[in-house]
N, C-alpha and C. Protein backbone atom coordinates (compact mmCIF):
# COMPACT_ATOMS: atom_id res chain seq x y z
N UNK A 1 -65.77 85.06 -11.86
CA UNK A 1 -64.54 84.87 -11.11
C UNK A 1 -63.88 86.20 -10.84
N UNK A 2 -64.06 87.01 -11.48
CA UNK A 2 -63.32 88.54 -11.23
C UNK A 2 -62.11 88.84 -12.00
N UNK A 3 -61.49 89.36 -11.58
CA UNK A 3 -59.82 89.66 -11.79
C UNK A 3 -58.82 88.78 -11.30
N UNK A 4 -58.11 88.11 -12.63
CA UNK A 4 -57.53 87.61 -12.54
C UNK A 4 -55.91 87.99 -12.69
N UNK A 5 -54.88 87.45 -12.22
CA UNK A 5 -53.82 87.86 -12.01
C UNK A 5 -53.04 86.37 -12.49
N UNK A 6 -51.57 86.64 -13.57
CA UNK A 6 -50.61 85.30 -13.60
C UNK A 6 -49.51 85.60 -12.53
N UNK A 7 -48.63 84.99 -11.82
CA UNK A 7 -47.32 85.67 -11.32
C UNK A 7 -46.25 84.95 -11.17
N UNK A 8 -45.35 85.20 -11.92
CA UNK A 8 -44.22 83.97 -12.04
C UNK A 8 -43.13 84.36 -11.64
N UNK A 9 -42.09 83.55 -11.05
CA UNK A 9 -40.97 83.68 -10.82
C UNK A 9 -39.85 82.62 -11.52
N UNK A 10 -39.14 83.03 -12.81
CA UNK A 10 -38.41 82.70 -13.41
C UNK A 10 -36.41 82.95 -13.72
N UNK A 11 -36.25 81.85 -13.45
CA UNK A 11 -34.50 82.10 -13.11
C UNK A 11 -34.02 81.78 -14.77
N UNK A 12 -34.43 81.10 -15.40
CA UNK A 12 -34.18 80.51 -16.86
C UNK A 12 -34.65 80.99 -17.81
N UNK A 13 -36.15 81.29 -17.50
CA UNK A 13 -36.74 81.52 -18.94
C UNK A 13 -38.57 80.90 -19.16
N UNK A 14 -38.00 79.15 -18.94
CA UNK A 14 -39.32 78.46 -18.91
C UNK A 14 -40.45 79.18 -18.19
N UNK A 15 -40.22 79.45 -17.04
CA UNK A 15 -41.87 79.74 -16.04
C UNK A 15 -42.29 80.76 -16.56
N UNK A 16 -41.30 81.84 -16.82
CA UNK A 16 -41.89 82.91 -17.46
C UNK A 16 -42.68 82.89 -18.94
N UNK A 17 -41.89 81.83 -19.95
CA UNK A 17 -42.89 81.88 -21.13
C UNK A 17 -44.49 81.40 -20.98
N UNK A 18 -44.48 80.37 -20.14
CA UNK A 18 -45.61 79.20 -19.56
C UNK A 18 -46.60 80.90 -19.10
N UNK A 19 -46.20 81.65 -18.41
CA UNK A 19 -46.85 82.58 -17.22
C UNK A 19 -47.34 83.14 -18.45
N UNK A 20 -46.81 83.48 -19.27
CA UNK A 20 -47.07 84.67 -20.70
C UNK A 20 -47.82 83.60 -21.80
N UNK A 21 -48.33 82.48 -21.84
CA UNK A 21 -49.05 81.73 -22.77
C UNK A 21 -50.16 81.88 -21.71
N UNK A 22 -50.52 81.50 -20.43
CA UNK A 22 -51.63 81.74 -19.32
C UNK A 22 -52.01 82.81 -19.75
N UNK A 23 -51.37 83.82 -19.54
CA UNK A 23 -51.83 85.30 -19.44
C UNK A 23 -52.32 85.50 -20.57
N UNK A 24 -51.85 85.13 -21.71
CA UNK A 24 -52.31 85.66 -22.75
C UNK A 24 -53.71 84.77 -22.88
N UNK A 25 -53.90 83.38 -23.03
CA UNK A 25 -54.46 82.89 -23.14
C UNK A 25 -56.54 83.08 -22.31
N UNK A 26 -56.20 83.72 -21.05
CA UNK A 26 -56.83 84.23 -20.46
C UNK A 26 -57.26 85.91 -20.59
N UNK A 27 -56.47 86.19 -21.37
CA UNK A 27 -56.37 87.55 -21.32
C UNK A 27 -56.21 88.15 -19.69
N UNK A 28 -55.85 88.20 -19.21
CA UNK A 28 -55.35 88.61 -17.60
C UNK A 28 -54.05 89.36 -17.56
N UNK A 29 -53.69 89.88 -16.38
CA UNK A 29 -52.93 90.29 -16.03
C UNK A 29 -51.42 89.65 -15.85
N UNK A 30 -50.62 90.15 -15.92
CA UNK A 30 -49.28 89.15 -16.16
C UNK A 30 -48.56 90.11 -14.89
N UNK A 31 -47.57 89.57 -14.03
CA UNK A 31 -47.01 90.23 -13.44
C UNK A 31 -45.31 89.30 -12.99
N UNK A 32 -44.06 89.46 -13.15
CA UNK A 32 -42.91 88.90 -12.31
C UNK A 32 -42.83 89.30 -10.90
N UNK A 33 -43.06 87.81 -10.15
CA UNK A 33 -42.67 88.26 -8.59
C UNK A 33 -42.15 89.00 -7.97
N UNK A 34 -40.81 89.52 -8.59
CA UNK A 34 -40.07 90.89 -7.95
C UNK A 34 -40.71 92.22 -7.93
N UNK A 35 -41.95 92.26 -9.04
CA UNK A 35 -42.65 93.48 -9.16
C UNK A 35 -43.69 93.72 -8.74
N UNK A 36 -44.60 92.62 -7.37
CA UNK A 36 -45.51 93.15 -6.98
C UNK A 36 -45.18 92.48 -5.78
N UNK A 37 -46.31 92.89 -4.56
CA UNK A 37 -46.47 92.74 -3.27
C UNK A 37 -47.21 92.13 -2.91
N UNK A 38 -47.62 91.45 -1.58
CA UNK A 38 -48.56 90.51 -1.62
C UNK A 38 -49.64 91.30 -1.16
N UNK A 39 -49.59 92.84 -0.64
CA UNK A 39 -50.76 93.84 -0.54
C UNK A 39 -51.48 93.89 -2.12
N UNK A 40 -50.82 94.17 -3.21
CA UNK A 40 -51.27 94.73 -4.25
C UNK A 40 -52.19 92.98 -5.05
N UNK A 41 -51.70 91.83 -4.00
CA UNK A 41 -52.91 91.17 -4.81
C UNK A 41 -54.79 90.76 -3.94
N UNK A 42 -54.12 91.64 -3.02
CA UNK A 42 -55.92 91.52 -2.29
C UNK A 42 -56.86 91.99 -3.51
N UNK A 43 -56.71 92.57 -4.51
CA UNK A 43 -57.66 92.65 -5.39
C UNK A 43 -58.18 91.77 -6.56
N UNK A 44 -56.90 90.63 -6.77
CA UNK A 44 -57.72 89.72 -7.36
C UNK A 44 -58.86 88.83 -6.81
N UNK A 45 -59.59 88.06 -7.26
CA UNK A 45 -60.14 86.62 -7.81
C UNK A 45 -59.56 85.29 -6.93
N UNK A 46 -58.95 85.67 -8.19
CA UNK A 46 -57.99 84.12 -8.78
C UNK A 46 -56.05 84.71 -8.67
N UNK A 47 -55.40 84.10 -8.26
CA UNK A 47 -53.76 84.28 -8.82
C UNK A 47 -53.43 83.03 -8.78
N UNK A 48 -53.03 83.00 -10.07
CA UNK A 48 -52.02 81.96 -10.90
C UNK A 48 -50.66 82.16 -10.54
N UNK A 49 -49.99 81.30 -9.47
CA UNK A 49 -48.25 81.26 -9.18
C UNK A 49 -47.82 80.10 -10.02
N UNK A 50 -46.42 80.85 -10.50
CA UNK A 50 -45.64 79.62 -11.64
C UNK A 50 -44.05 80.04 -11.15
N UNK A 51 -43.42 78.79 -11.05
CA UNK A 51 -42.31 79.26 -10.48
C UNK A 51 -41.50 77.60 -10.72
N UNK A 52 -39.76 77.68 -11.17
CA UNK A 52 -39.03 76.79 -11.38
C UNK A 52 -39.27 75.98 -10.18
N UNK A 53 -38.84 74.53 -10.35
CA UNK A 53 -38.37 73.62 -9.65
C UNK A 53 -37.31 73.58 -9.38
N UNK A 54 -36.40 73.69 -8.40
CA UNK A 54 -34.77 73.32 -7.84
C UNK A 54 -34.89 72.66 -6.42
N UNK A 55 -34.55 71.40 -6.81
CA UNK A 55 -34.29 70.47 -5.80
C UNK A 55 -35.21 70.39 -5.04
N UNK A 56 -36.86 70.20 -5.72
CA UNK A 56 -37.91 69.37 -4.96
C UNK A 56 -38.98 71.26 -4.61
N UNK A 57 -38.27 72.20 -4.39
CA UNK A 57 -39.09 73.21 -4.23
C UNK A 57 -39.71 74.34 -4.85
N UNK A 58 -40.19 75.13 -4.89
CA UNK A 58 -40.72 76.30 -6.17
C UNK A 58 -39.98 77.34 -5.44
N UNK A 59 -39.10 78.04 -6.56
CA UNK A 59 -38.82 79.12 -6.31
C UNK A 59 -39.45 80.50 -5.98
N UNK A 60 -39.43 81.37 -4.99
CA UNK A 60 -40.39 81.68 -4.53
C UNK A 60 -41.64 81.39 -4.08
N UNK A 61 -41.91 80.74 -3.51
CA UNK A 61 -43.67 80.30 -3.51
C UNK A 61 -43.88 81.15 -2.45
N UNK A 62 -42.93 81.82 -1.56
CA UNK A 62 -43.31 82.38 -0.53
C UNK A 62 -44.96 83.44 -0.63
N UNK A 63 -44.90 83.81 -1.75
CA UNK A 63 -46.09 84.58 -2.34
C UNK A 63 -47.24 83.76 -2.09
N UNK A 64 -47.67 83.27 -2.49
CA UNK A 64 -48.57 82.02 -2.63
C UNK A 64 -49.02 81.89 -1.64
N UNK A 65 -47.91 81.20 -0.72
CA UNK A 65 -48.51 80.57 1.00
C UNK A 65 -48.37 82.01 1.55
N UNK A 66 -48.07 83.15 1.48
CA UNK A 66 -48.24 84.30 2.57
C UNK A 66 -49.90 84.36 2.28
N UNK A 67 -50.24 84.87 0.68
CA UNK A 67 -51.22 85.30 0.17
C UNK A 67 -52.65 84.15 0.63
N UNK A 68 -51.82 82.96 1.05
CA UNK A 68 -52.93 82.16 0.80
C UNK A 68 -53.53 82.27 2.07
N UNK A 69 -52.58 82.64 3.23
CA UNK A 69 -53.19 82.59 4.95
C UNK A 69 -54.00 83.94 4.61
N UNK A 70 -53.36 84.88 3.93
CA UNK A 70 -54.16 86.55 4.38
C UNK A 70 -55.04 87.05 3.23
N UNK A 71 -55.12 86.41 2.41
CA UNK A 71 -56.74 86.19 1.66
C UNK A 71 -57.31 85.24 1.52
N UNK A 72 -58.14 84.98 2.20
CA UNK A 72 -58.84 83.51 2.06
C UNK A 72 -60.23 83.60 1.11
N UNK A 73 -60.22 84.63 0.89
CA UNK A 73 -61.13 84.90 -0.63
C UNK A 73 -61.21 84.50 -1.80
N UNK A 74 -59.38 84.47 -2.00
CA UNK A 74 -58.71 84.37 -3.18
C UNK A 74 -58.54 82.63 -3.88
N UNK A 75 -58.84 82.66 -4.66
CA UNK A 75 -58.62 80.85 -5.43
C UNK A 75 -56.86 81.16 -5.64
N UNK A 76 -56.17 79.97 -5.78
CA UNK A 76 -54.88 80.08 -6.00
C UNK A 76 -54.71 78.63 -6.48
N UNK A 77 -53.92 79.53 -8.03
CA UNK A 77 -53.54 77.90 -8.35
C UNK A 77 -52.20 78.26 -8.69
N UNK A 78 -51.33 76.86 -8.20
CA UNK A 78 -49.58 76.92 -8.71
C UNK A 78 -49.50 76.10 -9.90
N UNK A 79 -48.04 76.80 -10.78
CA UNK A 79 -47.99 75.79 -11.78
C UNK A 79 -46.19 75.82 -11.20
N UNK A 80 -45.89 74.21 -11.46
CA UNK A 80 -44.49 74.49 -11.50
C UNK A 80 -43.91 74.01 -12.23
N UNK A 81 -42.78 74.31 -12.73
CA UNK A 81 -42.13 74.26 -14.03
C UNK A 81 -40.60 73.53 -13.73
N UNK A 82 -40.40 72.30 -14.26
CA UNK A 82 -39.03 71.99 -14.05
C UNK A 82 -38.84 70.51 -15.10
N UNK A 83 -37.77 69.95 -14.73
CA UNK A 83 -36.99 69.67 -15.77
C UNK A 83 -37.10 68.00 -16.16
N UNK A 84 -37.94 67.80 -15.57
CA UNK A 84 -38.67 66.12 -14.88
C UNK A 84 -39.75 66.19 -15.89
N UNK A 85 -40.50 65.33 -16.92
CA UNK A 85 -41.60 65.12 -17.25
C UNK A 85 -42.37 64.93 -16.33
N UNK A 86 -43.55 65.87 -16.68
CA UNK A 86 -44.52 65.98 -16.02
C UNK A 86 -45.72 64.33 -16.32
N UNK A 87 -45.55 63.98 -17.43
CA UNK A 87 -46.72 62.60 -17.65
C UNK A 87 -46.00 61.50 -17.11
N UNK A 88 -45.21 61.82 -16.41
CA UNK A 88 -44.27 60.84 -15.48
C UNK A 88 -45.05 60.63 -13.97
N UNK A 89 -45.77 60.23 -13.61
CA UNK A 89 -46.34 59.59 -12.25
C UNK A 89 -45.55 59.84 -11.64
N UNK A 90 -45.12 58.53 -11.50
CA UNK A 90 -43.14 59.60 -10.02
C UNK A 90 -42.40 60.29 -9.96
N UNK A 91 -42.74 61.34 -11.48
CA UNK A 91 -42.38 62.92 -11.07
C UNK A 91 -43.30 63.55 -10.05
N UNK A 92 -44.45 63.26 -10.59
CA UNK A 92 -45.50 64.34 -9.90
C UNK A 92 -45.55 64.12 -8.36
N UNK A 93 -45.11 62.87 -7.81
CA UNK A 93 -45.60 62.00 -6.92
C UNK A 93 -44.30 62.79 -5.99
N UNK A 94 -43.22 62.97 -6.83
CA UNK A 94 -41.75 63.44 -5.98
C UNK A 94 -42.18 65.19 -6.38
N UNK A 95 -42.51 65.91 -6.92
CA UNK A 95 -43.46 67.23 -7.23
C UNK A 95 -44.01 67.54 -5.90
N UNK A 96 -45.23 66.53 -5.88
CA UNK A 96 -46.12 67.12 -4.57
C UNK A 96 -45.38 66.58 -3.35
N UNK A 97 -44.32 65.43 -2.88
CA UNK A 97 -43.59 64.91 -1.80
C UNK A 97 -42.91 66.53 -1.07
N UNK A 98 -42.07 67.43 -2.48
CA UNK A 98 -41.36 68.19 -2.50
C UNK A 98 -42.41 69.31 -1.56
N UNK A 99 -43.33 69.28 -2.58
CA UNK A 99 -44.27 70.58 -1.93
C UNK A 99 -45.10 70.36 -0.38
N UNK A 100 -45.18 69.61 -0.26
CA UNK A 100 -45.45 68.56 1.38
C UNK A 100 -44.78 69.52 2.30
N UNK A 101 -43.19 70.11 1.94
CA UNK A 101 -42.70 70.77 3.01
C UNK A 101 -43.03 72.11 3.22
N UNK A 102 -43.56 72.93 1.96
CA UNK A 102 -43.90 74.16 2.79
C UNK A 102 -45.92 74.57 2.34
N UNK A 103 -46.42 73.42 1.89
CA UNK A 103 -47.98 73.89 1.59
C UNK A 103 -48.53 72.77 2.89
N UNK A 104 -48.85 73.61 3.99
CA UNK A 104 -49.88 73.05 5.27
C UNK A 104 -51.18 71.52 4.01
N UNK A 105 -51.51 71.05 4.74
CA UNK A 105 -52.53 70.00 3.92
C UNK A 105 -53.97 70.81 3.75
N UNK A 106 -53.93 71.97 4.13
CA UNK A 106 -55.15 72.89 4.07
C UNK A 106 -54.82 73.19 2.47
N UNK A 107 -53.60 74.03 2.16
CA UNK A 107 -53.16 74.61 0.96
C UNK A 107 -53.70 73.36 -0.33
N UNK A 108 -53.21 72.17 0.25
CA UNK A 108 -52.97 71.04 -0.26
C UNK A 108 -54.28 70.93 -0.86
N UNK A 109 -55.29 70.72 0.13
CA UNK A 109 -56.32 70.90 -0.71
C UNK A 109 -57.02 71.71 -1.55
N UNK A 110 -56.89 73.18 -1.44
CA UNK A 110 -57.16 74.01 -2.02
C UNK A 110 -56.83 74.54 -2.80
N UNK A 111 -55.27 74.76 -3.25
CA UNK A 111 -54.70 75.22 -4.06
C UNK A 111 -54.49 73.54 -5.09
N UNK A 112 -54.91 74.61 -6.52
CA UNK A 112 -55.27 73.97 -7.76
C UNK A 112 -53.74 74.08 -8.75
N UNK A 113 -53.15 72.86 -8.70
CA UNK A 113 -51.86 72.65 -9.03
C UNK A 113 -51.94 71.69 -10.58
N UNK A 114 -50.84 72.43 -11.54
CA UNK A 114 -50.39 71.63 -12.64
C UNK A 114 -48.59 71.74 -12.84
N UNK A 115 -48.45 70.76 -13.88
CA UNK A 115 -47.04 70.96 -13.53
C UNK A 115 -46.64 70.80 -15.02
N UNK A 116 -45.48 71.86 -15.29
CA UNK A 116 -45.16 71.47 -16.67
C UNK A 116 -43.73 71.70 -16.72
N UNK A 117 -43.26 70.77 -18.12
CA UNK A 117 -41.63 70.77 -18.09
C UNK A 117 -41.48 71.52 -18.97
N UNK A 118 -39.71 72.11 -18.41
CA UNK A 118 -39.31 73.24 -19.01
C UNK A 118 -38.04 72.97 -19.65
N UNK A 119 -37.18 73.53 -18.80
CA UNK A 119 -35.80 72.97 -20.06
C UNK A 119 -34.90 73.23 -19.52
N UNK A 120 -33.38 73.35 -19.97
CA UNK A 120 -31.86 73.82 -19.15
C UNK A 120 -31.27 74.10 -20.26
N UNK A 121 -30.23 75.09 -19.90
CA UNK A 121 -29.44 75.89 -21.22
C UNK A 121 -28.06 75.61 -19.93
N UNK A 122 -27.20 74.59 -20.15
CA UNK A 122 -26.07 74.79 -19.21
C UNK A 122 -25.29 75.43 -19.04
N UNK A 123 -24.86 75.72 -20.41
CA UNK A 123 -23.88 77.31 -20.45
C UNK A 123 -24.65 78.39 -19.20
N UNK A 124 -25.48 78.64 -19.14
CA UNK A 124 -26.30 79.66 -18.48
C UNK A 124 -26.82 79.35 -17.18
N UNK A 125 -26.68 77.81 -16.59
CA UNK A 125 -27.00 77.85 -15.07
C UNK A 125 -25.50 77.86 -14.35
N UNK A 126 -26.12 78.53 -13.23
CA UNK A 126 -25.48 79.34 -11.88
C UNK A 126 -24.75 78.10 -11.67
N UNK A 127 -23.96 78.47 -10.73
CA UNK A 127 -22.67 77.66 -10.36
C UNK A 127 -23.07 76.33 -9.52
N UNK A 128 -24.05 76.70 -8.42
CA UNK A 128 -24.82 75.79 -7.66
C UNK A 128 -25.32 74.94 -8.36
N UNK A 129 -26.11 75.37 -9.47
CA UNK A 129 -26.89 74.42 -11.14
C UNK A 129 -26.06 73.53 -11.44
N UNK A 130 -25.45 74.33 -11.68
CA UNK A 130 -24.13 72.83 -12.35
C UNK A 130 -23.61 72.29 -12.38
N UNK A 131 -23.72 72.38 -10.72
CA UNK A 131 -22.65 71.59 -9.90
C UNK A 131 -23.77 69.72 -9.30
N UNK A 132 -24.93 70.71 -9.20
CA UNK A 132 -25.97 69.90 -8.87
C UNK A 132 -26.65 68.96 -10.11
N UNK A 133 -26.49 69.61 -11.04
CA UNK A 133 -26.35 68.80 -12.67
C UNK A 133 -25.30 67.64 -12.82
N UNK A 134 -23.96 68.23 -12.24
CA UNK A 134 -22.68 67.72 -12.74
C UNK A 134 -23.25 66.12 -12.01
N UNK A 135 -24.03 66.41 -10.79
CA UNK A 135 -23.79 65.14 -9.77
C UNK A 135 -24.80 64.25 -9.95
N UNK A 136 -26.09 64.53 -10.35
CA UNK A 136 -27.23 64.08 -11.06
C UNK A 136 -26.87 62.94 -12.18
N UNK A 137 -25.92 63.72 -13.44
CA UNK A 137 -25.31 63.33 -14.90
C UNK A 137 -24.16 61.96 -14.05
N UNK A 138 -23.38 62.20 -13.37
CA UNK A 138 -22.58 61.26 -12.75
C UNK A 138 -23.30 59.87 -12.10
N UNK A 139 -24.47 60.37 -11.90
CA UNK A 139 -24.83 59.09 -10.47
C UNK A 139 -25.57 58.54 -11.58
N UNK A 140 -26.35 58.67 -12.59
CA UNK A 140 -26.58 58.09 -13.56
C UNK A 140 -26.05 57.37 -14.94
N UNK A 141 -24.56 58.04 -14.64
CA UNK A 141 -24.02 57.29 -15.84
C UNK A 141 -23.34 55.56 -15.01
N UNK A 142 -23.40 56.14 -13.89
CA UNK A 142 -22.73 55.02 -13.18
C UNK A 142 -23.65 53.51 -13.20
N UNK A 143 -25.36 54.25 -13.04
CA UNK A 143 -26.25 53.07 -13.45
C UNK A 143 -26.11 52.18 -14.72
N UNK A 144 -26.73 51.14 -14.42
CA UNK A 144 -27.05 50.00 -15.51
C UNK A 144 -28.05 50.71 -16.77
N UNK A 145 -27.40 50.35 -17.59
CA UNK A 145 -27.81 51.54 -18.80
C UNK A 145 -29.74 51.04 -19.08
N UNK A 146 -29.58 49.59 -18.93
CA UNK A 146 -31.16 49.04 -18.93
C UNK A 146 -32.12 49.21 -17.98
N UNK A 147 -31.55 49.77 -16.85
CA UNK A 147 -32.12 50.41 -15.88
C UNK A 147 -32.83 51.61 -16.08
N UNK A 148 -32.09 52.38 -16.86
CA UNK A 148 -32.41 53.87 -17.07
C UNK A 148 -34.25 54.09 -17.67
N UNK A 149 -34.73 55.08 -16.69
CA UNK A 149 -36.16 56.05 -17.75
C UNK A 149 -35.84 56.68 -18.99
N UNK A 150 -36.40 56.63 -20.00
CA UNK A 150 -36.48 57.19 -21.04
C UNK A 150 -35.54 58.98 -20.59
N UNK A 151 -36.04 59.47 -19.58
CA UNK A 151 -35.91 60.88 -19.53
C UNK A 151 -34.57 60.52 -18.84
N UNK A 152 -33.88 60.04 -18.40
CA UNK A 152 -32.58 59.80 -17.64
C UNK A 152 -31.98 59.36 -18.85
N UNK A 153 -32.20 58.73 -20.44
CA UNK A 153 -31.30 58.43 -20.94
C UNK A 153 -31.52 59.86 -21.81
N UNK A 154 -32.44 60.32 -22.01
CA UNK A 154 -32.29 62.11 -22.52
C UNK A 154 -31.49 62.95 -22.10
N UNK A 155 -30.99 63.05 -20.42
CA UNK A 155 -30.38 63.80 -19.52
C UNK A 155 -29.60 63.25 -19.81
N UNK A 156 -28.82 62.09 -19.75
CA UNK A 156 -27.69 61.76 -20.37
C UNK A 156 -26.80 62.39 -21.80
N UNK A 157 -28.13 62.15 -22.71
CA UNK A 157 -27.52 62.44 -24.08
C UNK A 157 -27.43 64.16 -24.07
N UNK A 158 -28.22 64.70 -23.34
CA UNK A 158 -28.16 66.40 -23.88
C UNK A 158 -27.54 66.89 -22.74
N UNK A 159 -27.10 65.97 -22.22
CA UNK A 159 -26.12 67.05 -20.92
C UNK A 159 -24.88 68.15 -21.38
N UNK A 160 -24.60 69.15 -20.81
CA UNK A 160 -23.69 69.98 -21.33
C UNK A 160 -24.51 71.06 -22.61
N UNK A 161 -25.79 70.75 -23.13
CA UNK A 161 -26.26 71.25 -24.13
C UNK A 161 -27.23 72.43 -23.86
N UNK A 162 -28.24 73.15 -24.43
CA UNK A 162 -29.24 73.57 -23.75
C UNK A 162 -30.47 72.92 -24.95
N UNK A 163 -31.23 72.61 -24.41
CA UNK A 163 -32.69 71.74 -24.52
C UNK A 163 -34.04 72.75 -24.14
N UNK A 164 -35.20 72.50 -24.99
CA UNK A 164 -36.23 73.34 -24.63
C UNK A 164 -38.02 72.29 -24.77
N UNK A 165 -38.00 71.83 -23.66
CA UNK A 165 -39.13 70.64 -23.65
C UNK A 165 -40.47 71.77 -23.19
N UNK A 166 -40.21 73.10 -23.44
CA UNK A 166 -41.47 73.97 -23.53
C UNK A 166 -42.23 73.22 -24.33
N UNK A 167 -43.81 73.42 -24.26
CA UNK A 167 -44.84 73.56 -25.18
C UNK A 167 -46.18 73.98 -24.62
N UNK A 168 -46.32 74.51 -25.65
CA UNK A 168 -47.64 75.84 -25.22
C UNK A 168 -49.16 74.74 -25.03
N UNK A 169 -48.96 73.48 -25.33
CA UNK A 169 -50.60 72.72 -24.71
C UNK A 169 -50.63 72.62 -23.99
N UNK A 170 -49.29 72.10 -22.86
CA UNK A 170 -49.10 72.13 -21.71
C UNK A 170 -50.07 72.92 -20.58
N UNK A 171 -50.21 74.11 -21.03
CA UNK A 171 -51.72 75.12 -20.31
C UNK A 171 -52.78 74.81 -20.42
N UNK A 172 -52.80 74.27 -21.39
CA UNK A 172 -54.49 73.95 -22.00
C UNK A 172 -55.26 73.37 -20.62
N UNK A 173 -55.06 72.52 -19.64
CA UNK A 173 -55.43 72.20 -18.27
C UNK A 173 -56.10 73.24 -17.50
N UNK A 174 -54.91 73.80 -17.06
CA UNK A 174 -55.02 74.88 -16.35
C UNK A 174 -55.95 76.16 -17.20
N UNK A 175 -55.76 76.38 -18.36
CA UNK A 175 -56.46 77.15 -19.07
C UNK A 175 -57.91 76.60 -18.68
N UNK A 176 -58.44 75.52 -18.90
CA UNK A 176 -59.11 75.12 -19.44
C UNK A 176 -60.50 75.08 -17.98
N UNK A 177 -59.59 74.92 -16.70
CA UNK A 177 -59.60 74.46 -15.42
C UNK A 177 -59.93 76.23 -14.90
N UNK A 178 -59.33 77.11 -15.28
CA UNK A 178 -60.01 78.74 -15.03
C UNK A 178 -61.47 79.19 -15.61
N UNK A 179 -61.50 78.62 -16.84
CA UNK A 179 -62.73 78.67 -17.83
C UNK A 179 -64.03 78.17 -17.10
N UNK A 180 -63.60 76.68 -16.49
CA UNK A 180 -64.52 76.44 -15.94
C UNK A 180 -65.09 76.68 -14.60
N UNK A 181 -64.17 77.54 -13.73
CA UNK A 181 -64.51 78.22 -12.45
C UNK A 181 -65.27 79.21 -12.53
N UNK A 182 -64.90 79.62 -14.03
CA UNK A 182 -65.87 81.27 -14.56
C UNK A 182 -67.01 81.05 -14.59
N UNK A 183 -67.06 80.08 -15.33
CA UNK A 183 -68.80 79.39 -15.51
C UNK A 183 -69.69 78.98 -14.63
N UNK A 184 -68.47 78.12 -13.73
CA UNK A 184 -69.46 77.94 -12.17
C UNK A 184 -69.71 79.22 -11.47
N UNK A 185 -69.27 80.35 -11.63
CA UNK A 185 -69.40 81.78 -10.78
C UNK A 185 -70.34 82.85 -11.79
N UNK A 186 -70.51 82.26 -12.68
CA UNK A 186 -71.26 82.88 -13.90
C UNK A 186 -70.82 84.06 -14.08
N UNK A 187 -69.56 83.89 -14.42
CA UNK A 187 -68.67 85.38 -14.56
C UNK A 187 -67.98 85.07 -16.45
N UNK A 188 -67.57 86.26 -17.19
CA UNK A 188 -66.78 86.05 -18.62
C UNK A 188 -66.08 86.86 -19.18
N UNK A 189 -65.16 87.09 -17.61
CA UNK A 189 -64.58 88.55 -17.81
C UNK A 189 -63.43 88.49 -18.71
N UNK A 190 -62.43 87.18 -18.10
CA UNK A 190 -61.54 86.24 -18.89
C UNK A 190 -62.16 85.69 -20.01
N UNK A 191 -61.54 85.15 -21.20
CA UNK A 191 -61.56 84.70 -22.17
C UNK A 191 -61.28 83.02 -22.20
């Protein structure tokens, strides 16, 4: 597979630890979006994009879909990180709906996607965050309490708090899903 590259763009915290369990896990290169260019990745392989969820989209992905029209060499897989359980079906289902608007159905097929949940520290989200929290926490308390998903009566109880639904197996997929591209390319440069 060659040289591999992780590259995350993190506003919280989550994408970035997730990007740094990949990286390490692979032994690869680790890099934050603000610090490279989409010239400086014509030399990978493979790049791994990881980037928060806010309101259905990945922060930054612009990387990704530039990189993905002007290297067509390159494998690309996204991970995205947000605040929805991921073993939730109609997360993933509202995940990829979200991503529908800026990955063409070419990307769609090609780019190799996992998704993992991360967490919220409210003291610490931006004004827009919490305003968009505040209205989320409201339209749900207003529901029929027997109505509620398991994860809507969680968002309920830890609202105002900060919560950390990180966990490092969460990669094991995607880890696991690079390993085996190596093997089909009979490459073992990665770990």
């Amino acid at each position: 597979m060659g040289k591999i590259l992780v590259v995350y763009q993190s506003k919280y915290g989550s994408a970035k630890k997730y990007a740094q369990w990949i990286a390490k896990a692979l032994e690869c290169g680790l890099s934050e979006r603000k610090k490279i260019n989409l010239k400086q990745l014509e030399e990978y392989d493979l790049v791994i994009f990881g980037g928060g969820l806010y309101a259905g989209g990945v922060s930054r992905i612009d990387l990704l879909t530039k990189g993905f029209k002007r290297f067509p060499h390159t494998k690309w897989v996204l991970f995205t990180c947000g605040l929805a359980d991921p073993n939730d079906p109609e997360n993933i289902s509202h995940i990829r709906n979200g991503l529908k608007r800026v990955l063409t159905p070419e990307m769609q097929k090609q780019i190799t996607m996992f998704h993992f949940r991360g967490g919220i520290d409210y003291p610490r989200l931006s004004t827009v965050h919490k305003a968009m929290m505040t209205m989320l926490f409201s339209s749900l308390r207003k529901r029929d309490p027997a109505g509620l998903r398991e994860e809507d009566r969680q968002m309920i109880a830890t609202y105002g708090k900060a919560v950390d639904f990180t966990d490092r197996k969460m990669i094991l997929p995607l880890v696991e899903w690079v390993r085996e591209e190596q093997k089909k390319k009979g490459d073992s440069t990665c770990r």
